[in-house]
Protein backbone atom coordinates (compact mmCIF):
# COMPACT_ATOMS: atom_id res chain seq x y z
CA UNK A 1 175.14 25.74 -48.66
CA UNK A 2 175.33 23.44 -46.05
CA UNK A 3 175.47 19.58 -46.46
CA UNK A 4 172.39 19.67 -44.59
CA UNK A 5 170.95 22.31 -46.59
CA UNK A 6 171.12 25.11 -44.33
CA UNK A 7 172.46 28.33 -45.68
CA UNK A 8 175.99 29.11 -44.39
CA UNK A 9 178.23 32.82 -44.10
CA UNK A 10 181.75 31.79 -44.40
CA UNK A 11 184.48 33.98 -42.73
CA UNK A 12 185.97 36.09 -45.33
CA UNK A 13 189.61 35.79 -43.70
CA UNK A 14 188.97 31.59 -43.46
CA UNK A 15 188.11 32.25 -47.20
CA UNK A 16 191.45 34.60 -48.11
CA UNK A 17 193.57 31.79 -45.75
CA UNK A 18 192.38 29.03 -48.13
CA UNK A 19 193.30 31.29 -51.41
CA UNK A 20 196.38 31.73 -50.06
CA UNK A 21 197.17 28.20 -49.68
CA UNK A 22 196.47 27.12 -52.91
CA UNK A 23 198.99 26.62 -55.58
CA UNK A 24 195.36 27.02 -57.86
CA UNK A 25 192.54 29.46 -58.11
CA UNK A 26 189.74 29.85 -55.40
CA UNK A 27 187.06 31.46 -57.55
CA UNK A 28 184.28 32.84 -56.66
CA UNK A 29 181.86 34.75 -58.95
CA UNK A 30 182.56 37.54 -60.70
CA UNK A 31 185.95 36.42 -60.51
CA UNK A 32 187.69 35.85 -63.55
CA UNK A 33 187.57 32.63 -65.22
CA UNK A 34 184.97 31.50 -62.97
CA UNK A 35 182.11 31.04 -65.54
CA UNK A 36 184.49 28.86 -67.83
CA UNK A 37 185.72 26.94 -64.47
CA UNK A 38 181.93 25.86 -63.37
CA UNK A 39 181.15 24.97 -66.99
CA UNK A 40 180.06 20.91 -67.35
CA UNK A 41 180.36 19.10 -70.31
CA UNK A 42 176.42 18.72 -70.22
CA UNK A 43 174.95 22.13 -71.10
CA UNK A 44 171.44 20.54 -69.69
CA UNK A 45 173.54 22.16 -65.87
CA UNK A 46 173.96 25.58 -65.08
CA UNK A 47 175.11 24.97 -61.34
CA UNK A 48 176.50 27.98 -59.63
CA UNK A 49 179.00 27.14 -56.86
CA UNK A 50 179.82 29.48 -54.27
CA UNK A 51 183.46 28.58 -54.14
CA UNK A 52 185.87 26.49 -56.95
CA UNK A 53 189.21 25.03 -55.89
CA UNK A 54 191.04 24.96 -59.17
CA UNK A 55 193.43 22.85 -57.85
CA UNK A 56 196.98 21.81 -59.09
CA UNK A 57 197.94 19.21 -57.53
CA UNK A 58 197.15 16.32 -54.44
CA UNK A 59 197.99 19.36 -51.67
CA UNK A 60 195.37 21.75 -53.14
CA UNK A 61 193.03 18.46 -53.10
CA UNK A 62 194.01 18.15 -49.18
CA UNK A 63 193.20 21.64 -48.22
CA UNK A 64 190.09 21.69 -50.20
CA UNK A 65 188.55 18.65 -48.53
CA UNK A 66 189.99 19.78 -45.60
CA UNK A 67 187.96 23.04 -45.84
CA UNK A 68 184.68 21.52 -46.62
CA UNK A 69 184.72 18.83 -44.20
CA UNK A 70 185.33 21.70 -41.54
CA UNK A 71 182.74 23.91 -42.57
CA UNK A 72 180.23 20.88 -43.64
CA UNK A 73 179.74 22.31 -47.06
CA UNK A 74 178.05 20.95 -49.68
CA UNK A 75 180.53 19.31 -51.72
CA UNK A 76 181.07 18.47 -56.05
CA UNK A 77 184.16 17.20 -57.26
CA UNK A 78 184.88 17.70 -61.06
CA UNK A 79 187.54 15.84 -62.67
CA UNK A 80 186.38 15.45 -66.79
CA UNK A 81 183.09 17.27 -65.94
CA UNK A 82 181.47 14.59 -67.99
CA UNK A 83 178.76 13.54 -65.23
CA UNK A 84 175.29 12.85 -67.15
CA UNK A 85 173.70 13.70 -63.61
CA UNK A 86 175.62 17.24 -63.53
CA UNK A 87 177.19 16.05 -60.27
CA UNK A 88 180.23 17.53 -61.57
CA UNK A 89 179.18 20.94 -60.05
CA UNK A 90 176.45 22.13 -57.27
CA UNK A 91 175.11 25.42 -56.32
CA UNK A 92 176.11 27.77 -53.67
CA UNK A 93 178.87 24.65 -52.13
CA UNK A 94 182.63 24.02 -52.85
CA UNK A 95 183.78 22.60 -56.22
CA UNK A 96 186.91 20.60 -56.17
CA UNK A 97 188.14 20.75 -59.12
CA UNK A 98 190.55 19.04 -60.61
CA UNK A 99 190.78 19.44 -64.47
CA UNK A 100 193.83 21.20 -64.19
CA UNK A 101 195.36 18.12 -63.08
CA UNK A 102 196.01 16.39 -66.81
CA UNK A 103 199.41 14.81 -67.30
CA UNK A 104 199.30 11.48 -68.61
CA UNK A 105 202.82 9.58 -68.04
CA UNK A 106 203.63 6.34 -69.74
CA UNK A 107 206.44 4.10 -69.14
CA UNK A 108 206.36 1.75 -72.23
CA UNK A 109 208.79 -0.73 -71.08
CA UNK A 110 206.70 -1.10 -67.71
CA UNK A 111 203.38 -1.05 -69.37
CA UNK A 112 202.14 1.42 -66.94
CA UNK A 113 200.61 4.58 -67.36
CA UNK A 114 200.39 7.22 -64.62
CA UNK A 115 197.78 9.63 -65.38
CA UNK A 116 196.17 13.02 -63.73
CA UNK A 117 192.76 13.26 -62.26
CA UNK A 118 191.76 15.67 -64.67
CA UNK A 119 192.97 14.04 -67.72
CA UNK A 120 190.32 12.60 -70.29
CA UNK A 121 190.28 9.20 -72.33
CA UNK A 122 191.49 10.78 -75.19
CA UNK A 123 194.51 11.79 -73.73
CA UNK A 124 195.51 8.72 -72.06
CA UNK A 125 194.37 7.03 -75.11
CA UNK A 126 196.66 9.29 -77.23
CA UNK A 127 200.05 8.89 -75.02
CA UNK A 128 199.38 5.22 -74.84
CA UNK A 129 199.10 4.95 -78.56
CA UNK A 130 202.33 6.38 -79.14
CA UNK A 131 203.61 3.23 -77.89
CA UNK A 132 201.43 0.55 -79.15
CA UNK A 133 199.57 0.27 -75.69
CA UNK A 134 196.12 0.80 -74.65
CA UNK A 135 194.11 0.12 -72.06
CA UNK A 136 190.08 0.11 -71.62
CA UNK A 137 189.16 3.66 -71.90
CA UNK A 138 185.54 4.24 -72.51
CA UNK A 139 183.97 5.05 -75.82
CA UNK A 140 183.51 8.40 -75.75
CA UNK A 141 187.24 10.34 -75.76
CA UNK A 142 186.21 13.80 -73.82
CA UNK A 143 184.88 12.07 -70.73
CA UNK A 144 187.15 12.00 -67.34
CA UNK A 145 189.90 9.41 -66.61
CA UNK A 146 188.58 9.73 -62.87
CA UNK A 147 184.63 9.20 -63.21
CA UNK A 148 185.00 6.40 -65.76
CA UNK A 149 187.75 4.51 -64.07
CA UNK A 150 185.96 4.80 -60.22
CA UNK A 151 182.53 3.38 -61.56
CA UNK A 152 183.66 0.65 -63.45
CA UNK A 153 184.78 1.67 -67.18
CA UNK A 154 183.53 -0.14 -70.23
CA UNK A 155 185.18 0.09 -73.34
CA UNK A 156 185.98 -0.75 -76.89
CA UNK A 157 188.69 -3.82 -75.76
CA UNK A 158 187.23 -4.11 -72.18
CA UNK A 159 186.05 -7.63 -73.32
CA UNK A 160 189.72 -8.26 -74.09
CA UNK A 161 191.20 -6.73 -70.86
CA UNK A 162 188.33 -6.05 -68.48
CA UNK A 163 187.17 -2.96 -67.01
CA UNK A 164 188.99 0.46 -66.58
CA UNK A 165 189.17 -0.22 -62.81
CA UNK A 166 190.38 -4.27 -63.38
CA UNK A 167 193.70 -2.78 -65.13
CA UNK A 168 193.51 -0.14 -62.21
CA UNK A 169 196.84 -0.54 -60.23
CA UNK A 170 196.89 1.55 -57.41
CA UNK A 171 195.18 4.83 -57.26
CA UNK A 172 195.82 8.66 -54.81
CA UNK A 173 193.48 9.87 -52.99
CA UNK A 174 192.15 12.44 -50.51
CA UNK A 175 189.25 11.34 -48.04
CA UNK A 176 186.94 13.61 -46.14
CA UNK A 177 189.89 13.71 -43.37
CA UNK A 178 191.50 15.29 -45.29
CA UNK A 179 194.79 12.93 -45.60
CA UNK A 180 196.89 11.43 -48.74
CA UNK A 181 196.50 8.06 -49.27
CA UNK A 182 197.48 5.49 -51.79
CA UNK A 183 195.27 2.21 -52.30
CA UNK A 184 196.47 -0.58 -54.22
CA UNK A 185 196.19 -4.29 -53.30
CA UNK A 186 198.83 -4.05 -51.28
CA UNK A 187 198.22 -0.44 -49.34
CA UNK A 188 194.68 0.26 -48.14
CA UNK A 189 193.04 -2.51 -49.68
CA UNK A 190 189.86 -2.24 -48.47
CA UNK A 191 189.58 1.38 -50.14
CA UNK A 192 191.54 0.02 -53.34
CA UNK A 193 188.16 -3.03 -53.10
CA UNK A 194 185.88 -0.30 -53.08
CA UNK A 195 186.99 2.44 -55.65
CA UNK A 196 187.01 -0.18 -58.27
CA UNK A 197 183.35 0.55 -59.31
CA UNK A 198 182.35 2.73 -55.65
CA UNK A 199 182.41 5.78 -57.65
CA UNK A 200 183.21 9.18 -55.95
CA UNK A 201 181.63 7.99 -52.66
CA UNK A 202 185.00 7.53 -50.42
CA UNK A 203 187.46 10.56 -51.49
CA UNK A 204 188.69 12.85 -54.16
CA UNK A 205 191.09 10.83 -56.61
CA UNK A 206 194.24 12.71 -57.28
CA UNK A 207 196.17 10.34 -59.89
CA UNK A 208 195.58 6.73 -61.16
CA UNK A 209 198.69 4.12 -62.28
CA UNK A 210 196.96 1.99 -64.94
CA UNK A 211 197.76 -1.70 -66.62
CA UNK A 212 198.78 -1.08 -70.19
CA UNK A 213 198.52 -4.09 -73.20
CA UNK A 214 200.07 -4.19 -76.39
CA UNK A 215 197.36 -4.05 -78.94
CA UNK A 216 197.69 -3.03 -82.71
CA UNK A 217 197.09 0.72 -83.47
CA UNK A 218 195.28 -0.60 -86.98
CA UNK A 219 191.75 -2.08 -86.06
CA UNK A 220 188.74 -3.04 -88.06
CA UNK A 221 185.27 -1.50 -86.85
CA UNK A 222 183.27 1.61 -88.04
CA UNK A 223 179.43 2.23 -88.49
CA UNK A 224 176.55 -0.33 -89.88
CA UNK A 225 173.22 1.01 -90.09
CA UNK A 226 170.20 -1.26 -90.68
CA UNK A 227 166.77 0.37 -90.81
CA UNK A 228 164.89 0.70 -88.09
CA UNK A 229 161.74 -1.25 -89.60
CA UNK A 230 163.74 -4.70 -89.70
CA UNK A 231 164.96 -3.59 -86.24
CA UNK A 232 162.81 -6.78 -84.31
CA UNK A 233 164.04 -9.49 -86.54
CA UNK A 234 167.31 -8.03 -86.78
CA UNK A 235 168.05 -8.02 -83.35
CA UNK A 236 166.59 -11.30 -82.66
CA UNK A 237 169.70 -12.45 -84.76
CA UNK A 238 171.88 -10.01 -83.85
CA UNK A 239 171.36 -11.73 -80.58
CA UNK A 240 172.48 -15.41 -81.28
CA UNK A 241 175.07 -13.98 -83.30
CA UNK A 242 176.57 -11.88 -80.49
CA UNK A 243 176.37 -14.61 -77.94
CA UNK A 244 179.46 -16.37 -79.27
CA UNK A 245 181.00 -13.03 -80.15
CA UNK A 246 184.85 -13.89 -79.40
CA UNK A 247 186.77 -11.27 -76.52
CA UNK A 248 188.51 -9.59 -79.50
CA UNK A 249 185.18 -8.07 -81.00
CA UNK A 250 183.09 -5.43 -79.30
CA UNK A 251 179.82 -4.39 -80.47
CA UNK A 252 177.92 -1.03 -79.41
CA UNK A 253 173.93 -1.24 -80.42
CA UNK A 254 171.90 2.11 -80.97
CA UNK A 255 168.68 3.10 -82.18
CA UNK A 256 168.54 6.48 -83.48
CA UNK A 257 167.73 9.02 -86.42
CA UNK A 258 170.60 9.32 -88.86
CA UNK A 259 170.43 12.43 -90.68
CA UNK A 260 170.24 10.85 -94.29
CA UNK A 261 169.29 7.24 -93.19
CA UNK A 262 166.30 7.99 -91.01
CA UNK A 263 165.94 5.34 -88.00
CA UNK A 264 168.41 2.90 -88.11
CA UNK A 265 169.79 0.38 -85.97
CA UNK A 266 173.51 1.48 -85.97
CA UNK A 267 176.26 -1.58 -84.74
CA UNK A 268 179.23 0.32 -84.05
CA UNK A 269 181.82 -1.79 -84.34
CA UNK A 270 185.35 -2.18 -82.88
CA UNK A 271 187.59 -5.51 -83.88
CA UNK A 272 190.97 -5.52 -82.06
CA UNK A 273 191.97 -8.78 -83.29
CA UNK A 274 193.87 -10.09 -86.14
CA UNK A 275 193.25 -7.69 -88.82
CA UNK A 276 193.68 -10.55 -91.16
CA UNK A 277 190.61 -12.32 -89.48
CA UNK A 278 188.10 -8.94 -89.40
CA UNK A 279 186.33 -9.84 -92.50
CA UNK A 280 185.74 -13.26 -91.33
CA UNK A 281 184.26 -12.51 -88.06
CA UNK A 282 182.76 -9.83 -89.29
CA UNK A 283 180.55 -11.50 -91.68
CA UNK A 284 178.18 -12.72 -89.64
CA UNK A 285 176.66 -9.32 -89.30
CA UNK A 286 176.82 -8.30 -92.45
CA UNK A 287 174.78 -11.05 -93.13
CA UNK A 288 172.11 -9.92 -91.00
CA UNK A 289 170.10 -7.84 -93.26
CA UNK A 290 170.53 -5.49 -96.20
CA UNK A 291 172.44 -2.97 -94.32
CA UNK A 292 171.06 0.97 -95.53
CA UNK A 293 175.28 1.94 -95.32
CA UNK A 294 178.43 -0.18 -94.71
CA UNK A 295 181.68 2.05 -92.98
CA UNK A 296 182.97 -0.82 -91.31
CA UNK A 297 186.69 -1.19 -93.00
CA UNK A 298 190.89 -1.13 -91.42
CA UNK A 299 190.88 1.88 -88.72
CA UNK A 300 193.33 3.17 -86.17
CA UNK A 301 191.98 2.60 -82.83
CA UNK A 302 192.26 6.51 -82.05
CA UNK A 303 189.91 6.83 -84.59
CA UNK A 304 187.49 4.31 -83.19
CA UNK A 305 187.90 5.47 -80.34
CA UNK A 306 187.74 9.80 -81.64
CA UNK A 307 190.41 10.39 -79.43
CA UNK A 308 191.54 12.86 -81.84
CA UNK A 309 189.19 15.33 -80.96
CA UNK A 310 188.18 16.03 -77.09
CA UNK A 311 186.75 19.18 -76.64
CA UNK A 312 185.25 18.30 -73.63
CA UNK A 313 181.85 20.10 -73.63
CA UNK A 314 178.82 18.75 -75.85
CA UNK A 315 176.72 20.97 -77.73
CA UNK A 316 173.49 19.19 -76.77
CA UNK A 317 171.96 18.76 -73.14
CA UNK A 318 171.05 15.18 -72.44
CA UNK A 319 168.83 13.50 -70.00
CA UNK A 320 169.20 9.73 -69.56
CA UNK A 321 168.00 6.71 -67.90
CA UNK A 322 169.91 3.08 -67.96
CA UNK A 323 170.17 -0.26 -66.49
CA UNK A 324 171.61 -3.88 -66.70
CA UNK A 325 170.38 -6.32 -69.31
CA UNK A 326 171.53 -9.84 -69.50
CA UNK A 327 171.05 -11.09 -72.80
CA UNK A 328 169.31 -9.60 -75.93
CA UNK A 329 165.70 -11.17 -74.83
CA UNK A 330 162.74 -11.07 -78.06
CA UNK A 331 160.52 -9.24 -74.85
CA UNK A 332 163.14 -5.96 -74.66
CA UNK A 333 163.78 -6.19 -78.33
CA UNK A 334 159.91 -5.89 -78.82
CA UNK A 335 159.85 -3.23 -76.11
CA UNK A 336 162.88 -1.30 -77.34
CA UNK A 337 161.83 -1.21 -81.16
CA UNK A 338 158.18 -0.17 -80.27
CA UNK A 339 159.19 2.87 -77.77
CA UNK A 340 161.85 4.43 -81.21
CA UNK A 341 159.19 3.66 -83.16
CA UNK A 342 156.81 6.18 -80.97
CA UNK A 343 160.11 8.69 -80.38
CA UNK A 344 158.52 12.31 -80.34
CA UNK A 345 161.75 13.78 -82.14
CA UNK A 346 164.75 13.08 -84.22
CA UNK A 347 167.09 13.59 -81.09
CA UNK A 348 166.34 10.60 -78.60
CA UNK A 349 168.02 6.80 -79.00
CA UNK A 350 168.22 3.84 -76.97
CA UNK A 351 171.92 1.99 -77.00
CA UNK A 352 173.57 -1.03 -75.96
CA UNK A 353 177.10 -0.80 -74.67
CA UNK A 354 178.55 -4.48 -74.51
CA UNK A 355 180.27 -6.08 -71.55
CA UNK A 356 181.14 -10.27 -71.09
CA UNK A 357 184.19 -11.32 -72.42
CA UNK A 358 187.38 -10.74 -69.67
CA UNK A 359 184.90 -8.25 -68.09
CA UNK A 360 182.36 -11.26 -67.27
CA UNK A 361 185.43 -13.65 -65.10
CA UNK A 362 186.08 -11.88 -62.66
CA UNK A 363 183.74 -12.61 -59.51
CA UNK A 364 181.08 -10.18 -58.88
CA UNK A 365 182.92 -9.36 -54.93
CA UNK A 366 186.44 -9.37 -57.29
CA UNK A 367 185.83 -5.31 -56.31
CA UNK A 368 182.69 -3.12 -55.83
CA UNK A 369 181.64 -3.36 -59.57
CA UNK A 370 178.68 -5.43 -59.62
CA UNK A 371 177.19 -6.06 -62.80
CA UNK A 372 180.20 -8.21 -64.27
CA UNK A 373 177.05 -11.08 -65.16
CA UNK A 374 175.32 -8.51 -67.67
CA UNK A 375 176.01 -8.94 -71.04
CA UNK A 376 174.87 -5.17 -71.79
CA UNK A 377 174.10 -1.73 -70.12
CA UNK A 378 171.81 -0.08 -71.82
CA UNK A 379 170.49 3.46 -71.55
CA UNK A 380 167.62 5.83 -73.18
CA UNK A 381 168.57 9.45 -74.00
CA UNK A 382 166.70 12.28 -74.49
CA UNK A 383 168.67 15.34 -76.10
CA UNK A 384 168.22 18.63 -77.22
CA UNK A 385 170.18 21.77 -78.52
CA UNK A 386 171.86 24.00 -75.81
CA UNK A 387 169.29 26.02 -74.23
CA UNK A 388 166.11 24.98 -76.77
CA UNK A 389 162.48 24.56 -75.37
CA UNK A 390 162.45 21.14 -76.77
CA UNK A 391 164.44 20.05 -73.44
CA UNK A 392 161.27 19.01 -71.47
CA UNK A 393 159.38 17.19 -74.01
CA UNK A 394 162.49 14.82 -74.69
CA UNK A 395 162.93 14.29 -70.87
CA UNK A 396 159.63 12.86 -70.91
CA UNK A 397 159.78 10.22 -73.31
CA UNK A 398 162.61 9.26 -71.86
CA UNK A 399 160.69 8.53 -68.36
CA UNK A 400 157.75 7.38 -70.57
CA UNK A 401 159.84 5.25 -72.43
CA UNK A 402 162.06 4.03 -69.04
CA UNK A 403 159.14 3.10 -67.32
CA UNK A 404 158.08 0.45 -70.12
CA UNK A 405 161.72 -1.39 -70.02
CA UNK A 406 163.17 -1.05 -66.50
CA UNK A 407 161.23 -4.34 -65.14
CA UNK A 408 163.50 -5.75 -68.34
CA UNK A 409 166.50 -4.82 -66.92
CA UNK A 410 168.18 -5.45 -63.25
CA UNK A 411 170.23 -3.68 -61.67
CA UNK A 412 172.77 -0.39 -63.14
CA UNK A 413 175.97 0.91 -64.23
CA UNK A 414 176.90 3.84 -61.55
CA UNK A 415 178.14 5.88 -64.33
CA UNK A 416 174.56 6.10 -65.90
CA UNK A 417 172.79 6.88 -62.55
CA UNK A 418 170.73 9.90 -62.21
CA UNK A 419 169.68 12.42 -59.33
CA UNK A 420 165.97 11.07 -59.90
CA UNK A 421 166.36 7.76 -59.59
CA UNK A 422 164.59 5.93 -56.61
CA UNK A 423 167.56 5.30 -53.79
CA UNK A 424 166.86 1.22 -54.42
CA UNK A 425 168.14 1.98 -57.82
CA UNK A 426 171.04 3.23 -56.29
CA UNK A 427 171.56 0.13 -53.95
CA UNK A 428 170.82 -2.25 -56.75
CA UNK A 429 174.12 -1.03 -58.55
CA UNK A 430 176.17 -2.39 -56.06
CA UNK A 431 174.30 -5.54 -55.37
CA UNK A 432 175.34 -7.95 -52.83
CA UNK A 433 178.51 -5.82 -52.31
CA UNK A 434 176.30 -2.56 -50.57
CA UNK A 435 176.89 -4.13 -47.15
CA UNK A 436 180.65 -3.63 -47.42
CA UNK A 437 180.43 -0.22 -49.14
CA UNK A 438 178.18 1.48 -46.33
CA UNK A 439 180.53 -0.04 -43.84
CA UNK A 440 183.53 1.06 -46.32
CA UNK A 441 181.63 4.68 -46.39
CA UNK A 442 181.35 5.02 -42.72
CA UNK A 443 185.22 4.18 -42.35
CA UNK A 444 186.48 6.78 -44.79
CA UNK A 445 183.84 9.54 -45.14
CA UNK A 446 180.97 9.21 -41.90
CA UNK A 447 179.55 12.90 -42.48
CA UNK A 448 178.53 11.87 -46.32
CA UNK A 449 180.51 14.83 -47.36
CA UNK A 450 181.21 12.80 -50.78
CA UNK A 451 177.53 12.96 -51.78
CA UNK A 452 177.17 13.92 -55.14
CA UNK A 453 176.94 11.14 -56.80
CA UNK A 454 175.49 7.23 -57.24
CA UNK A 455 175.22 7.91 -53.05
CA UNK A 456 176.37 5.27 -50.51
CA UNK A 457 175.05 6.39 -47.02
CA UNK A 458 177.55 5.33 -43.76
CA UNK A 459 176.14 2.37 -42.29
């Protein structure tokens, strides 16, 4: 497949030349390992690629791009495979893919950490550890190093330490010209502006050196569920309470169906200050209600975190839509209480993933992320046992559901886009800095071949 959607017959021999010149795998299918290779962590996909580049290092990257910039194929790049959007993989193009590619370095007198394209937050996370160090990694420990960190990357201490990308020191990449190059702020700078929070637009990242901080592996955080029927009042005060929230305490909000509890309003909590002061901050929202189960108590931050365990695939297809919030208002709590309250099955939720803090103070043209003002992004999710016909009923709410609280919201988190969203949705991410990107996109990648994904078009 074409980039411009024509159909394509590749030369066999141009085909065996690039197999050749991989350290990798070129599969194709019926090759061996090919089904495993094309699998995304999002079983909702079942893309078929005509070609995978299994590749082991930055000079498989180069001849990859190389390839399908010369041929004008239609291009995925799969680091984690954790893409909502199943962007990870495409059918009848290229894959580049670059899960091989997993070491995770760390230099504990430095505070650095050089880590792999392929690697996931649970293995930086875990290599980090081992020295005392962290730094913001998601909340969810099988997702990519690479997709997190180039849109943004919120996390359990973010509001401590900023985004992924803000502790981002200089990254490797391969444009569509195929060429190495390294962007930092003092190499490339422009490119360095715009991967922080670009996404996969201008290359194929081949390693990332990160910013590590010293932080105590013994937290304070776990689970408290509310239920769902105090859910308007509760979040009314959840809402002045969070508001003065200090940068050491991080608060996750989601509205679900708990398998014993029913629907609950779940605060998932993660405290990374003194453990000594936990209970005290703490108390506030214990005091918010008479919670239906209390599991907050001392943790290690790999267990907050379930870094433990990242197997990298989920057993459930999801379907999601999200967007910026700024501020807990009583109009979305209404909003987001009523469409839970009409949920069609036990398997959709709406959550809250908290920003502010060190996140918030940096200026929105600090780098391409835009949304540093919103105090939340928030997304609806629609899931659904692999390969069950429950798939399109969920999907629906969801846009049901989506349609009632997007004129809440303004703007998006790249990381939660989807392929259905309206293209302004897509320029609204990037705010005030899309100018700069297109021009940005034009310099490093004018054929678009890096197009699977929250898309910026060349100016």
């Amino acid at each position: 497949m074409a980039l411009d959607g024509r159909e394509l017959t590749l030369n066999p021999a141009e085909v065996a030349d690039l197999r050749a010149s991989l350290r990798g795998q070129l599969l194709t299918r019926g090759d061996t390992g090919y089904d495993d290779a094309r699998k995304l962590w999002n079983p909702a996909f079942d893309r078929k690629p005509a070609l995978i580049a299994r590749c082991l290092g930055a000079a498989d990257v180069t001849r990859a791009v190389s390839f399908a910039a010369a041929h004008g194929l239609l291009t995925a790049v799969r680091g984690g495979g954790h893409s909502l959007s199943g962007q990870s993989a495409c059918d009848r193009g290229l894959m580049i893919d670059v899960a091989p590619m997993r070491a995770v370095e760390v230099d504990p007198q430095a505070r650095r950490a050089r880590v792999q394209a392929g690697a996931l937050l649970g293995h930086l996370d875990r290599e980090a550890q081992a020295f005392g160090l962290a730094t913001t990694a998601g909340t969810v420990a099988d997702t990519g190093v690479a997709g997190l960190t180039l849109g943004g990357g919120v996390g359990r201490i973010g509001r401590r330490f900023g985004l992924t990308s803000d502790n981002l020191k200089s990254v490797e990449l391969v444009p569509a010209d195929g060429r190495w190059v390294r962007a930092s702020e003092a190499e490339n700078q422009d490119l360095f502006w715009a991967v922080r929070g670009g996404g996969g637009n201008f290359g194929v990242a081949t390693c990332f050196d990160f910013q590590l901080h010293e932080v105590s592996p013994q937290m304070y955080g776990g689970q408290l569920f509310y239920p769902l029927a105090d859910g308007r009042q509760l979040l009314r005060h959840f809402a002045d309470y969070v508001a003065t929230a200090p940068d050491e305490l991080y608060v996750d909000v989601v509205l679900e169906s708990h398998p014993k509890l029913g629907h609950v309003v779940n605060f998932d909590v993660c405290y990374s200050g003194k453990l000594s002061d936990a209970e005290r901050v703490l108390a506030g929202l214990r005091k918010l209600g008479k919670p239906l189960q209390d599991e907050l108590g001392p943790k290690t931050y790999l267990a907050l975190q379930g870094s433990v365990d990242t197997p990298g695939f989920s057993k459930f297809g999801v379907y999601v839509k999200g967007g910026l919030i700024y501020g807990l208002s009583p109009a979305l709590i209404d909003a987001v209480v009523a469409v839970m309250e009409s949920a069609p099955s036990d398997m959709v939720e709406v959550w809250f993933q908290q920003q502010g803090g060190a996140i918030s103070r940096l200026p929105a043209q600090a780098t391409a992320y835009w949304g540093r003002s919103a105090s939340h992004n928030m997304g609806l999710v629609g899931a659904w046992p692999a390969g069950s016909p429950d798939a399109e009923g969920n999907k629906e709410w969801v846009r049901k559901a989506w349609a009632q609280i997007e004129p809440l919201t303004r703007g998006n988190y790249v990381n939660i886009a989807n392929t259905d969203d309206r293209d302004s949705r897509v320029r609204e991410a990037y705010g005030d800095n899309w100018q700069r990107l297109q021009q940005l996109k034009k310099r490093y990648d004018p054929a678009n071949l890096f197009r699977l994904n929250a898309n910026i078009k060349p100016a």
